[in-house]
C-alpha atoms as a PDB file:
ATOM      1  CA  UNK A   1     -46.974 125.503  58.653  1.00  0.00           C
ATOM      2  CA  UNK A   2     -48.584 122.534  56.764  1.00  0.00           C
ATOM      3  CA  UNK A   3     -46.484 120.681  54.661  1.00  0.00           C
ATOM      4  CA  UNK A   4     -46.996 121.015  51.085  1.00  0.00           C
ATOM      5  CA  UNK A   5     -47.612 117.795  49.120  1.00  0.00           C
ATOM      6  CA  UNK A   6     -44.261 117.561  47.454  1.00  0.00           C
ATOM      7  CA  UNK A   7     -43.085 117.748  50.937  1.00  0.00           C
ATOM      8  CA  UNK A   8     -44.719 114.503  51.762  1.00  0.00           C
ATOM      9  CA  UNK A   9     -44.543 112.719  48.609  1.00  0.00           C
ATOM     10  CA  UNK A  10     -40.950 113.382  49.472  1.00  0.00           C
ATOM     11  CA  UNK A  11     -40.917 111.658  53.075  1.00  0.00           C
ATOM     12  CA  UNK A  12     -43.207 108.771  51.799  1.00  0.00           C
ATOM     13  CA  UNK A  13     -40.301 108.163  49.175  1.00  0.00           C
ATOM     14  CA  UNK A  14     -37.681 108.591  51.974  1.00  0.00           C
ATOM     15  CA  UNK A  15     -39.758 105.829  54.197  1.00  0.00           C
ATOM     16  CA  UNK A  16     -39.763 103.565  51.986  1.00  0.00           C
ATOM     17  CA  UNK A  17     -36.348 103.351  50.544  1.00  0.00           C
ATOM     18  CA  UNK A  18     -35.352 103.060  53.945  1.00  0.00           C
ATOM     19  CA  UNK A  19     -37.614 100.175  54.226  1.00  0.00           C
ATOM     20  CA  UNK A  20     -36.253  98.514  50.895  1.00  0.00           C
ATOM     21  CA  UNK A  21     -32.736  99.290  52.142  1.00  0.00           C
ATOM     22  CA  UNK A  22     -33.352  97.220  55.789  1.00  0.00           C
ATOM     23  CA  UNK A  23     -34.729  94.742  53.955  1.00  0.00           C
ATOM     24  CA  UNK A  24     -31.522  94.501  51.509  1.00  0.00           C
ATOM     25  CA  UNK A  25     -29.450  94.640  54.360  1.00  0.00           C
ATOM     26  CA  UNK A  26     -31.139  91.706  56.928  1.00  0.00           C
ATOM     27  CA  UNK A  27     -31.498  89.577  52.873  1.00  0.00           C
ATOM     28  CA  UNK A  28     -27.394  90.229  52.621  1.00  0.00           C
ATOM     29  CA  UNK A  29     -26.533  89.461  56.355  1.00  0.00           C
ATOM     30  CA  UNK A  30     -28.864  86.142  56.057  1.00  0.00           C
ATOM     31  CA  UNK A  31     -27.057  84.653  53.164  1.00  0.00           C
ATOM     32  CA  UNK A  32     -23.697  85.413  54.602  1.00  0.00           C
ATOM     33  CA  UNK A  33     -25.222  83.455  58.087  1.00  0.00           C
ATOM     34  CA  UNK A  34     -26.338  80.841  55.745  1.00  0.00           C
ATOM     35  CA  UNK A  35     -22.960  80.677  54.100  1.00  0.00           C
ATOM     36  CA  UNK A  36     -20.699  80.347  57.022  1.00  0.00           C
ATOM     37  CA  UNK A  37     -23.542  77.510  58.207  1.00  0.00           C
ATOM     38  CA  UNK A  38     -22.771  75.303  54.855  1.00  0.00           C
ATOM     39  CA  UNK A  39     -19.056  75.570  55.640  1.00  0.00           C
ATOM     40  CA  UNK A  40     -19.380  74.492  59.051  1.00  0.00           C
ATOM     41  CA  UNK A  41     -21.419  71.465  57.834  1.00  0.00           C
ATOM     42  CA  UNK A  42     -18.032  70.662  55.297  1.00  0.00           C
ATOM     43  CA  UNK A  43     -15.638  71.698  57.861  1.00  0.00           C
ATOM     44  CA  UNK A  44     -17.598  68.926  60.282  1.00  0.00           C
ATOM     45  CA  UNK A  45     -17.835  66.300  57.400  1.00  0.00           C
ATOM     46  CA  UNK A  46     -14.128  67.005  56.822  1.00  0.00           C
ATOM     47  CA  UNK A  47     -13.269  66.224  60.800  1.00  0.00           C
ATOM     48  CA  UNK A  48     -12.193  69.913  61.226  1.00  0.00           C
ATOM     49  CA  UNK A  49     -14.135  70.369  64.198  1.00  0.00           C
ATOM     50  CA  UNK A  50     -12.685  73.606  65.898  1.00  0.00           C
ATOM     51  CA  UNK A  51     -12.560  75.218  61.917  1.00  0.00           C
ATOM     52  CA  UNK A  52     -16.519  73.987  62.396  1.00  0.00           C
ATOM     53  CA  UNK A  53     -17.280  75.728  65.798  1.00  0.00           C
ATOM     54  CA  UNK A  54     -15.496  79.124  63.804  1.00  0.00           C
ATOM     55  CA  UNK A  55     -17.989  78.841  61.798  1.00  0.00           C
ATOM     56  CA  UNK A  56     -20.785  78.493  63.679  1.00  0.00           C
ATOM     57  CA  UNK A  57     -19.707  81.506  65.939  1.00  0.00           C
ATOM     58  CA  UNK A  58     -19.574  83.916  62.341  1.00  0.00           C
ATOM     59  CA  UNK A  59     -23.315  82.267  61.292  1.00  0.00           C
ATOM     60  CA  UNK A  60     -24.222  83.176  64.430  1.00  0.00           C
ATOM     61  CA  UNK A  61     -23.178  86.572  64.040  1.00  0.00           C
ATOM     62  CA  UNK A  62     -24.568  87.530  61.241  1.00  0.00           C
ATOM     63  CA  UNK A  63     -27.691  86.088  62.366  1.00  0.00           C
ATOM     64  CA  UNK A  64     -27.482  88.444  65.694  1.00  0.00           C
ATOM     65  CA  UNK A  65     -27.010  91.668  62.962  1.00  0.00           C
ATOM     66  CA  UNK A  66     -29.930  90.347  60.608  1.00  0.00           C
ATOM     67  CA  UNK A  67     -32.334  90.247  63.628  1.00  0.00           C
ATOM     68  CA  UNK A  68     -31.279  93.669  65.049  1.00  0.00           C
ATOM     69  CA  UNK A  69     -31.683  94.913  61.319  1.00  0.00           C
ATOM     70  CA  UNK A  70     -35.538  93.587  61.487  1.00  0.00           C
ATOM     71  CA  UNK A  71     -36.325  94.925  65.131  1.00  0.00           C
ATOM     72  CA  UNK A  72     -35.650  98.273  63.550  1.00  0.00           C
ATOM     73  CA  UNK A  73     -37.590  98.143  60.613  1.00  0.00           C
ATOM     74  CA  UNK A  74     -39.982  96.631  63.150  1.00  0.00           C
ATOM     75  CA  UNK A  75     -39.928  99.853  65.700  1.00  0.00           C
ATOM     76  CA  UNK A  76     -39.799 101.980  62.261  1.00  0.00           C
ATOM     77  CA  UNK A  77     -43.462 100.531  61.045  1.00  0.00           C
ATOM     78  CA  UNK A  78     -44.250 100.820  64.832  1.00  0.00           C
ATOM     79  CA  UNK A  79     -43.900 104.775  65.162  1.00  0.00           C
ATOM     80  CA  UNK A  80     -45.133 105.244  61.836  1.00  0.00           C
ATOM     81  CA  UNK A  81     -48.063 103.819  62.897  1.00  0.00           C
ATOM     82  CA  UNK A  82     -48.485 105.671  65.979  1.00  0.00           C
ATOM     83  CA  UNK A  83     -47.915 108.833  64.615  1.00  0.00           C
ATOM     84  CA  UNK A  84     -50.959 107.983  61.850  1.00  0.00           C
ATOM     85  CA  UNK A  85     -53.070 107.684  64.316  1.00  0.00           C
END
């Protein structure tokens, strides 16, 4: 059965909130990265080196989520474009 065009206006809208949503979501885990990167840059220029490294390790964490957010929105755009063709 062919879908009716409310039907697909409907998935369109449901694509692309999920896009805006990833896109929220990597924005959000960036700026907490970015965060815990300025406090290890005062916790160094206080001498609190191991509070530093602690850090570091978080930034880095939420760097590691933001990037596995993108590679999904990445393989989403991917199919989407396979199956449009």
């Amino acid at each position: 059965m062919k879908p009716t065009t409310t039907q697909l206006y409907e998935e369109v809208a449901a694509e692309n909130q999920k896009g805006i949503e990833n896109h929220k979501k990597t924005a959000t885990l960036l700026e907490a990265a970015a965060k815990h990167h300025r406090e290890a840059a005062r916790h160094h220029s206080e001498g609190n080196h191991d509070k530093a490294a602690q850090s570091t390790i978080t930034a880095q964490g939420y760097l590691s989520l933001a990037i596995e957010t993108q590679q999904e929105d990445i393989k989403h755009h991917a199919l989407n474009d396979l199956s449009s063709n």
